[in-house]
C-alpha atoms as a PDB file:
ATOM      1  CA  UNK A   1     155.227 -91.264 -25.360  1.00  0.00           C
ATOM      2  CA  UNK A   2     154.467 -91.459 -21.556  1.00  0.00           C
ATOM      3  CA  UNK A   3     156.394 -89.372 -19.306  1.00  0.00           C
ATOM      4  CA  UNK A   4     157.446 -91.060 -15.791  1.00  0.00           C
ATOM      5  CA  UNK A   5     158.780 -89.013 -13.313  1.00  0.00           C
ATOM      6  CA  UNK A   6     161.468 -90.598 -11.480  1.00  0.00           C
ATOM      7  CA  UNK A   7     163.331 -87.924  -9.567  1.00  0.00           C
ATOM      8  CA  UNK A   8     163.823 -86.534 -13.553  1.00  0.00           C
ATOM      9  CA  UNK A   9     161.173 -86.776 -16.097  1.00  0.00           C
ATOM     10  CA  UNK A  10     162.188 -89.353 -19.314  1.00  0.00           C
ATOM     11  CA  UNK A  11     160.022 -90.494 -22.198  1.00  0.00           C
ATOM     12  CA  UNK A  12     159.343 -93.946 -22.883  1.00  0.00           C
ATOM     13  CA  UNK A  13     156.997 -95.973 -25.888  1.00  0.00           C
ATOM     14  CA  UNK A  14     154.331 -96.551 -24.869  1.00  0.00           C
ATOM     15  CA  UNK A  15     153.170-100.195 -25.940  1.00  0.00           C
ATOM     16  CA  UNK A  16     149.611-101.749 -27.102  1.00  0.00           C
ATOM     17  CA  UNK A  17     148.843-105.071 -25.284  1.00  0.00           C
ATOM     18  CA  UNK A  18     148.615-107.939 -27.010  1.00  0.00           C
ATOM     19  CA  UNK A  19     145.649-110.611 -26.540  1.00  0.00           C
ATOM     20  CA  UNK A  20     146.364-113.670 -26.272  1.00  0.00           C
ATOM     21  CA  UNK A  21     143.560-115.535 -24.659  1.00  0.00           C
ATOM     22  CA  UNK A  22     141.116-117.209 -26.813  1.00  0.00           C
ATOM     23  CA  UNK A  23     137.249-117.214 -26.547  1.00  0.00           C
ATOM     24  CA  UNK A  24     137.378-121.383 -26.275  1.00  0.00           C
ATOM     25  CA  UNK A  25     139.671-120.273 -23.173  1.00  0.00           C
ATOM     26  CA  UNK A  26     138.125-117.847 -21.528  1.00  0.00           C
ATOM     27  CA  UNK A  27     138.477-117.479 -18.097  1.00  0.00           C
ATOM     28  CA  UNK A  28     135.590-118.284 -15.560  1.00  0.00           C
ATOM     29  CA  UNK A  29     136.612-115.227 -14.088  1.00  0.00           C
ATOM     30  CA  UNK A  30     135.289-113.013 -17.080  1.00  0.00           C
ATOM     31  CA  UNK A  31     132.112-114.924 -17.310  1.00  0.00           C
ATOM     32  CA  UNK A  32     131.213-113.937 -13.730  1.00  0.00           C
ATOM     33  CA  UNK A  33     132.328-109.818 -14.410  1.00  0.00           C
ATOM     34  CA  UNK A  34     129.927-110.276 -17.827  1.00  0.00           C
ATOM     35  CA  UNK A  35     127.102-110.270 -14.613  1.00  0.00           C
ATOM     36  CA  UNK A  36     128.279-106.665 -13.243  1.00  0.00           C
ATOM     37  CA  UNK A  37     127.763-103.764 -13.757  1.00  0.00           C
ATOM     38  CA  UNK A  38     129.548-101.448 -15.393  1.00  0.00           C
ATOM     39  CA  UNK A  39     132.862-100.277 -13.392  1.00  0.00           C
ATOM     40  CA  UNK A  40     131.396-101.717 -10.200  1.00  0.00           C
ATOM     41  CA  UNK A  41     134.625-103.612  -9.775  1.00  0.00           C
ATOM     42  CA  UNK A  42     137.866-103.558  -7.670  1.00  0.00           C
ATOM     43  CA  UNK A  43     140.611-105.669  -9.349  1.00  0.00           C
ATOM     44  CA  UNK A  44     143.059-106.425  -6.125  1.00  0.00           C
ATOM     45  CA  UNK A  45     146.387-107.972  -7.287  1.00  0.00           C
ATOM     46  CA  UNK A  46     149.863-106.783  -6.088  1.00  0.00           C
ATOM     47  CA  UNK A  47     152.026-108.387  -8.706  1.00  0.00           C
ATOM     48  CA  UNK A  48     154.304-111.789  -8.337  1.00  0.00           C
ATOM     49  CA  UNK A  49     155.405-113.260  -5.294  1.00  0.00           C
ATOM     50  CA  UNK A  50     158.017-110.959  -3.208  1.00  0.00           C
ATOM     51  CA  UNK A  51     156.198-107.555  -3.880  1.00  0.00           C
ATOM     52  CA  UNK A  52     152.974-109.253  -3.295  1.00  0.00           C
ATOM     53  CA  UNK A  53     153.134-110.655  -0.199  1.00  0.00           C
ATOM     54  CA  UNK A  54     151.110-109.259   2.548  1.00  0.00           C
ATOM     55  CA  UNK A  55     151.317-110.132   6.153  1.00  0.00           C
ATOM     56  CA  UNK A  56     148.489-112.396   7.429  1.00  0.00           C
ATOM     57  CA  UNK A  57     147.389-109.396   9.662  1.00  0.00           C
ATOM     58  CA  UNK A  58     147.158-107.057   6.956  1.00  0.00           C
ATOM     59  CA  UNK A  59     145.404-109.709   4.735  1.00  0.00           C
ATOM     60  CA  UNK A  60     143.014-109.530   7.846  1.00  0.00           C
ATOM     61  CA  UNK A  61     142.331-105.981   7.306  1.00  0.00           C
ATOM     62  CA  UNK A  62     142.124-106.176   3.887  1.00  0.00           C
ATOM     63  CA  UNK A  63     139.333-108.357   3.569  1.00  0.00           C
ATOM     64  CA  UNK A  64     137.527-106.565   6.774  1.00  0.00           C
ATOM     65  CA  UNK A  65     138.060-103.413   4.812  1.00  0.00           C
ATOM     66  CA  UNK A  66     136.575-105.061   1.548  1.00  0.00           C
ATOM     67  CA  UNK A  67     133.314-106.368   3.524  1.00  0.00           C
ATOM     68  CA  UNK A  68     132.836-103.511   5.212  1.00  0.00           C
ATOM     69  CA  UNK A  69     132.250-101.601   1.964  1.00  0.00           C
ATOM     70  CA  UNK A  70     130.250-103.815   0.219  1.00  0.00           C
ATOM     71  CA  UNK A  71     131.755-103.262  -2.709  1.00  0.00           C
ATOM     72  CA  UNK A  72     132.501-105.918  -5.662  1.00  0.00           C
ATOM     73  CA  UNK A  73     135.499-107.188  -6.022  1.00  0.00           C
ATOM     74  CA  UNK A  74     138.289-110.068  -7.879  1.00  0.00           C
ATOM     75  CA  UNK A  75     141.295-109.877  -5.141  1.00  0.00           C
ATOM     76  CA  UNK A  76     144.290-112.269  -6.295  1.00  0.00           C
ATOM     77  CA  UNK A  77     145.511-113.806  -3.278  1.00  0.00           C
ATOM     78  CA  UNK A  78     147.945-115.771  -5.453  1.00  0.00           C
ATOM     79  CA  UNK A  79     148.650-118.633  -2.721  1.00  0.00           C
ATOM     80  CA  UNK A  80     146.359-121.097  -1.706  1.00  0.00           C
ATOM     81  CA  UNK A  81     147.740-120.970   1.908  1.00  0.00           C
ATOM     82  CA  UNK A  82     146.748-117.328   1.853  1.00  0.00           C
ATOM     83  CA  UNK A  83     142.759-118.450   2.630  1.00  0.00           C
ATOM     84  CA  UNK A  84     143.656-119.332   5.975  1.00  0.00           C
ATOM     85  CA  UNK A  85     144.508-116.004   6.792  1.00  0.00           C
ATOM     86  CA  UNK A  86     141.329-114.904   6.097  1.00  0.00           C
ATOM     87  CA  UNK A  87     138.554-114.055   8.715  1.00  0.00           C
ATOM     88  CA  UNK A  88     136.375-116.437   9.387  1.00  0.00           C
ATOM     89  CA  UNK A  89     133.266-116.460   7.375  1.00  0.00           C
ATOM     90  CA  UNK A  90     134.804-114.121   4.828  1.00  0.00           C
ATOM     91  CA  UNK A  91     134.370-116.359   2.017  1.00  0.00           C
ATOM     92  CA  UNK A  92     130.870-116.914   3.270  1.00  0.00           C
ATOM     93  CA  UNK A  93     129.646-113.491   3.792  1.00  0.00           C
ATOM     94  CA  UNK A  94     130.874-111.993   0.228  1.00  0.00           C
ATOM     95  CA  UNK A  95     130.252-114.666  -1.928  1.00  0.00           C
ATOM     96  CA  UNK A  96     128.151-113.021  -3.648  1.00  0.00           C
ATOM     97  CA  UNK A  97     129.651-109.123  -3.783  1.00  0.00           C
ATOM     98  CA  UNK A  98     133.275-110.824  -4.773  1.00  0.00           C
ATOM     99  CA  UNK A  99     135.960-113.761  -5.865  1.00  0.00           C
ATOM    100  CA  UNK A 100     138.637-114.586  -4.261  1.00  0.00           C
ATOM    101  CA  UNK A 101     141.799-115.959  -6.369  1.00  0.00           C
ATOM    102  CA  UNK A 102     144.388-118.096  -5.556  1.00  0.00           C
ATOM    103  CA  UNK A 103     146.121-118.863  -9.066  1.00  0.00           C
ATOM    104  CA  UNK A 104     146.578-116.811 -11.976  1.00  0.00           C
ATOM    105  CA  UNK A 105     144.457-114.404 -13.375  1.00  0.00           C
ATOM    106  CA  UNK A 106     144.094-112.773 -17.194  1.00  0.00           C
ATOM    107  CA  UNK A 107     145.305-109.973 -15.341  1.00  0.00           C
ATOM    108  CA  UNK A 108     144.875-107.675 -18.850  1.00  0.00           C
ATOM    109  CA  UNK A 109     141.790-109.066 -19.774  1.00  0.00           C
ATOM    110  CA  UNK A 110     140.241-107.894 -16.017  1.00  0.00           C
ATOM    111  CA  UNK A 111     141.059-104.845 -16.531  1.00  0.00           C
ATOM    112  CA  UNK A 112     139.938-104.577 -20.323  1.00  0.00           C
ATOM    113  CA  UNK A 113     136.423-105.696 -19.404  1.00  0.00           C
ATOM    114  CA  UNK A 114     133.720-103.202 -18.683  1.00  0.00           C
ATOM    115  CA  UNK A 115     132.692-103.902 -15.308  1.00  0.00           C
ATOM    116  CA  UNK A 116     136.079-103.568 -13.633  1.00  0.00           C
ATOM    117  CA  UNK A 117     135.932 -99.909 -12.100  1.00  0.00           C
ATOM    118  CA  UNK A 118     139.097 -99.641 -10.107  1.00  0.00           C
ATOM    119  CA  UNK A 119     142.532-101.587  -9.575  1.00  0.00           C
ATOM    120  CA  UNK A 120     144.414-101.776  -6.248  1.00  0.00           C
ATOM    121  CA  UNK A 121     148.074-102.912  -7.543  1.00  0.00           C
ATOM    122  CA  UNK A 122     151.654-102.384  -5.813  1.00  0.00           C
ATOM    123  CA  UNK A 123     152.160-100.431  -9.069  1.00  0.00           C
ATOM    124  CA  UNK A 124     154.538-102.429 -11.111  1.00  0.00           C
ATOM    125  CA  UNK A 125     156.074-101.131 -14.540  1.00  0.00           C
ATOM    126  CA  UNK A 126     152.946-103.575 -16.814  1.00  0.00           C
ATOM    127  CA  UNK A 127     150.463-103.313 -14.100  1.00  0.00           C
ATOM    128  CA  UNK A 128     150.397 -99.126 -14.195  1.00  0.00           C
ATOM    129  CA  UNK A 129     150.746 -99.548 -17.947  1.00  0.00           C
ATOM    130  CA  UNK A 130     147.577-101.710 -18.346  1.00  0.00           C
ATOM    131  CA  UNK A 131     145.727-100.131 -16.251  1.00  0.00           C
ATOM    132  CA  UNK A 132     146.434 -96.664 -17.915  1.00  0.00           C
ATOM    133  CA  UNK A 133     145.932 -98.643 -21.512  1.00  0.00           C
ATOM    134  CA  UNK A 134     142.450 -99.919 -19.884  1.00  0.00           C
ATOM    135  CA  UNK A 135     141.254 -97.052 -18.843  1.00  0.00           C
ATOM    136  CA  UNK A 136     140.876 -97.990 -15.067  1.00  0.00           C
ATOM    137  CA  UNK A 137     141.824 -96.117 -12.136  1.00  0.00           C
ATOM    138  CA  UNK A 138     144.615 -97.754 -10.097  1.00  0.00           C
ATOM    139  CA  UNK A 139     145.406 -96.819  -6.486  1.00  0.00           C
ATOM    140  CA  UNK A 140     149.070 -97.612  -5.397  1.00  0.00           C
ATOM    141  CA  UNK A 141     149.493-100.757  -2.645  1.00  0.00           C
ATOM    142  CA  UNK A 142     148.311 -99.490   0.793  1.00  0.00           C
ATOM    143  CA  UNK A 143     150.349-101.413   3.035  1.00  0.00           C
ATOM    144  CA  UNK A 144     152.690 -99.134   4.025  1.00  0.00           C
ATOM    145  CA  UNK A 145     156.508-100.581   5.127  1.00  0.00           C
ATOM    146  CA  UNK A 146     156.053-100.490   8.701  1.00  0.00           C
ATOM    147  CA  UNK A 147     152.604-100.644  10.311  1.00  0.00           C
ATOM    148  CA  UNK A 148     149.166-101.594   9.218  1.00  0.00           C
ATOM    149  CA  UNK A 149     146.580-100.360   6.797  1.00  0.00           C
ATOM    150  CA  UNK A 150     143.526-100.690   8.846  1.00  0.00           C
ATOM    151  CA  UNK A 151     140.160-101.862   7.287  1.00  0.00           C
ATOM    152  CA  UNK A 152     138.418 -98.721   7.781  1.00  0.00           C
ATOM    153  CA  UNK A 153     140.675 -97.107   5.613  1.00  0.00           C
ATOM    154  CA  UNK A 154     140.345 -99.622   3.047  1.00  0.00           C
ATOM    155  CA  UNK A 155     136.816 -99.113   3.181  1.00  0.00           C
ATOM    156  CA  UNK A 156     136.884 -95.603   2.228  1.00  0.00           C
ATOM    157  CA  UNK A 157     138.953 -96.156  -0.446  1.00  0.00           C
ATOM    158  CA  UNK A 158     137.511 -99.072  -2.300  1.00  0.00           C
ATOM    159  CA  UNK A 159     134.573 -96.881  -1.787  1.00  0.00           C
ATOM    160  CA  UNK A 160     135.925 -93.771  -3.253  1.00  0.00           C
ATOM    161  CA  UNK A 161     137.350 -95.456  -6.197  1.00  0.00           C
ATOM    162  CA  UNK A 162     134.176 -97.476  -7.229  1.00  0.00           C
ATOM    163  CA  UNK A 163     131.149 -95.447  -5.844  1.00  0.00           C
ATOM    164  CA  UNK A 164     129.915 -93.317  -8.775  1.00  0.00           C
ATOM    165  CA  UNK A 165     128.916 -90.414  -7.008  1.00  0.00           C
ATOM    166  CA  UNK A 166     131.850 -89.984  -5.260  1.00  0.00           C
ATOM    167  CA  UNK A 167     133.969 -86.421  -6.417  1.00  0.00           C
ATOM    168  CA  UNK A 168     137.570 -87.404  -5.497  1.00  0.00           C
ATOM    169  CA  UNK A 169     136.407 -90.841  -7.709  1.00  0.00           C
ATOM    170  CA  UNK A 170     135.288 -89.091 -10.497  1.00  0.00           C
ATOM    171  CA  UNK A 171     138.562 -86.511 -10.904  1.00  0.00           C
ATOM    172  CA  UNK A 172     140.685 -90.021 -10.212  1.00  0.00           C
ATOM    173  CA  UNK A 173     138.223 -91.475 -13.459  1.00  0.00           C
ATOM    174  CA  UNK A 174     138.343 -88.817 -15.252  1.00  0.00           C
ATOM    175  CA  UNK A 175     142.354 -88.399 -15.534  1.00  0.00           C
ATOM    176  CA  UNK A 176     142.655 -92.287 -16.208  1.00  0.00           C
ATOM    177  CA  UNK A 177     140.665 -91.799 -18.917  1.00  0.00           C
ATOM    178  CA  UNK A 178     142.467 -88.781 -20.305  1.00  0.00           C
ATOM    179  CA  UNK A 179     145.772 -90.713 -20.109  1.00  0.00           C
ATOM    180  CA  UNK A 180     144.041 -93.897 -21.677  1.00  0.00           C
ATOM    181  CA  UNK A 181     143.340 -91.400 -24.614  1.00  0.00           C
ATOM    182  CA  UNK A 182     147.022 -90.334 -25.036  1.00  0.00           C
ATOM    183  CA  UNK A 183     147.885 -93.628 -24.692  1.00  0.00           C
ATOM    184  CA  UNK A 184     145.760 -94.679 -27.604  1.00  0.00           C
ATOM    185  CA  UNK A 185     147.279 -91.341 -29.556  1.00  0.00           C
ATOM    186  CA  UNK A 186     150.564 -92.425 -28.934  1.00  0.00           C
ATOM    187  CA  UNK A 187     150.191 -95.868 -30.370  1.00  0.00           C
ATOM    188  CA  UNK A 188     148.431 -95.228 -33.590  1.00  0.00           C
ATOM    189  CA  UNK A 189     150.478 -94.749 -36.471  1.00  0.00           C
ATOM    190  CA  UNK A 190     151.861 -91.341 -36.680  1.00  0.00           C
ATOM    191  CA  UNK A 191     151.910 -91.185 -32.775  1.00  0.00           C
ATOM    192  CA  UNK A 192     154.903 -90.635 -30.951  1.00  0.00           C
ATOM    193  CA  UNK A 193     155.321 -94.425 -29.850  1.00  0.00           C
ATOM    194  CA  UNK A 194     154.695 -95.601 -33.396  1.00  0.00           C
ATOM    195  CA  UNK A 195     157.400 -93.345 -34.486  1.00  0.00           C
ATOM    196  CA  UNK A 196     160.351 -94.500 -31.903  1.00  0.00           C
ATOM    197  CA  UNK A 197     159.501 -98.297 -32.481  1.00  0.00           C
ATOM    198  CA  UNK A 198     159.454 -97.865 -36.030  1.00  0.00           C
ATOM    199  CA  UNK A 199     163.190 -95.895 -35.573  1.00  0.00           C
ATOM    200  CA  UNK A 200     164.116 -98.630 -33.677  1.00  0.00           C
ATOM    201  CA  UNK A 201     163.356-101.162 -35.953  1.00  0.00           C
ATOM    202  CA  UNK A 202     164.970 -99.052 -39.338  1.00  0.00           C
ATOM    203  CA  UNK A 203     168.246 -99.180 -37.029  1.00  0.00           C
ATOM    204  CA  UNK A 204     167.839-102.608 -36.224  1.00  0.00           C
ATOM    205  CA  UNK A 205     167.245-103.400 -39.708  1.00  0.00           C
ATOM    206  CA  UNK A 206     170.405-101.007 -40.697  1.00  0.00           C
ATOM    207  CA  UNK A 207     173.019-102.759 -37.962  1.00  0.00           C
ATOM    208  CA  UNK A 208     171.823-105.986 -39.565  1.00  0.00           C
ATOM    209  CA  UNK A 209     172.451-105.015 -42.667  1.00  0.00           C
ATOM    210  CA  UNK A 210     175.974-103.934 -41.732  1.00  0.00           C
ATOM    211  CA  UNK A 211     176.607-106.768 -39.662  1.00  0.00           C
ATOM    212  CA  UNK A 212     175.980-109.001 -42.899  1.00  0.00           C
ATOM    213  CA  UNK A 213     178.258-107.023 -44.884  1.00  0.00           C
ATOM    214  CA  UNK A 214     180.916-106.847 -42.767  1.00  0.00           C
ATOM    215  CA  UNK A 215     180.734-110.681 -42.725  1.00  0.00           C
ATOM    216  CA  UNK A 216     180.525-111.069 -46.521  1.00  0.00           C
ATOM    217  CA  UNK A 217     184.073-108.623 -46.833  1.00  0.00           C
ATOM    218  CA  UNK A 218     187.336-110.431 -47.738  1.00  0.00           C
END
């Protein structure tokens, strides 16, 4: 089970993802993190349209803040009218440290694949799962609900999430990991998540049952 704290702590399975992709569709975008190194990433994506809008201004910063660290990156902009908020040049500058994304993106197969280091993500319910299930450290939205994130504090912490070296990044890795471990525990047969969805399914199975005979009674 994973244990959420929500004002009071409650259990909940804990579910393996599922892959659905196949190799004769593999995304382009896989191809070109095949050609990084390992956790050198910074998966950007803050979930579907509502929760992951940004203001142009703080799109601004954003992409000042990834530049300035010179750091690799995917960020899933998720509109196409989105580029033209970006500084000018941007595109330009990185094009070879990161991608820029304006459709969808095999969000669980990012942050499956070696190279992806970090994940910037407004924290939704299968995004914090995936990323746990993955392995990858995930650092909540940083655009706050009033004001601005500026770029200079984006650049220290794409920084501190992907930079190796960096202490505060390695203790961030380093409990990921342990949680990614649980994770895997709890999914395995015999694991606490194996056990409740297999309950669930014997009393599924069991109203069923009922249900039938209760139909076939005079």
């Amino acid at each position: 089970m994973l244990r959420i704290y929500t004002g009071f702590t409650r259990s909940v399975p804990l579910f393996r993802p599922v892959q659905l992709q196949s190799s004769s569709s593999r995304s382009g975008l896989l191809d070109w993190l095949d050609q990084q190194p390992v956790e050198s990433v910074l998966y950007i994506a803050f979930g579907s349209v509502g929760l992951g809008v940004l203001s142009a201004q703080q799109i601004t910063e954003m992409a000042w803040g990834l530049e300035l660290s010179q750091q690799r990156f995917i960020w899933v902009l998720r509109s196409p009218n989105k580029i033209d908020e970006l500084p000018d040049g941007f595109l330009a500058r990185t094009h070879n440290l990161g991608l820029v994304v304006t459709q969808w993106a095999p969000q669980s197969e990012i942050l499956g694949h070696p190279s992806t280091g970090g994940f910037l993500s407004h924290c939704g319910w299968n995004s914090s799962l995936e990323s746990i299930l993955n392995g990858v450290a995930v650092r909540p939205k940083i655009a706050p609900t009033k004001g601005i994130v500026a770029r200079e504090e984006i650049e220290m912490m794409v920084r501190k999430v992907i930079i190796a070296d960096n202490l505060e990044g390695k203790a961030i890795r380093t409990k990921v990991k342990e949680l990614q471990n649980s994770g895997k525990k709890a999914w395995t047969e015999g694991g606490s998540s194996f056990n409740a969805l297999s309950q669930l399914a014997k009393q599924c199975e069991m109203n069923s049952q009922a249900q039938r005979h209760k139909l076939k009674a005079p």
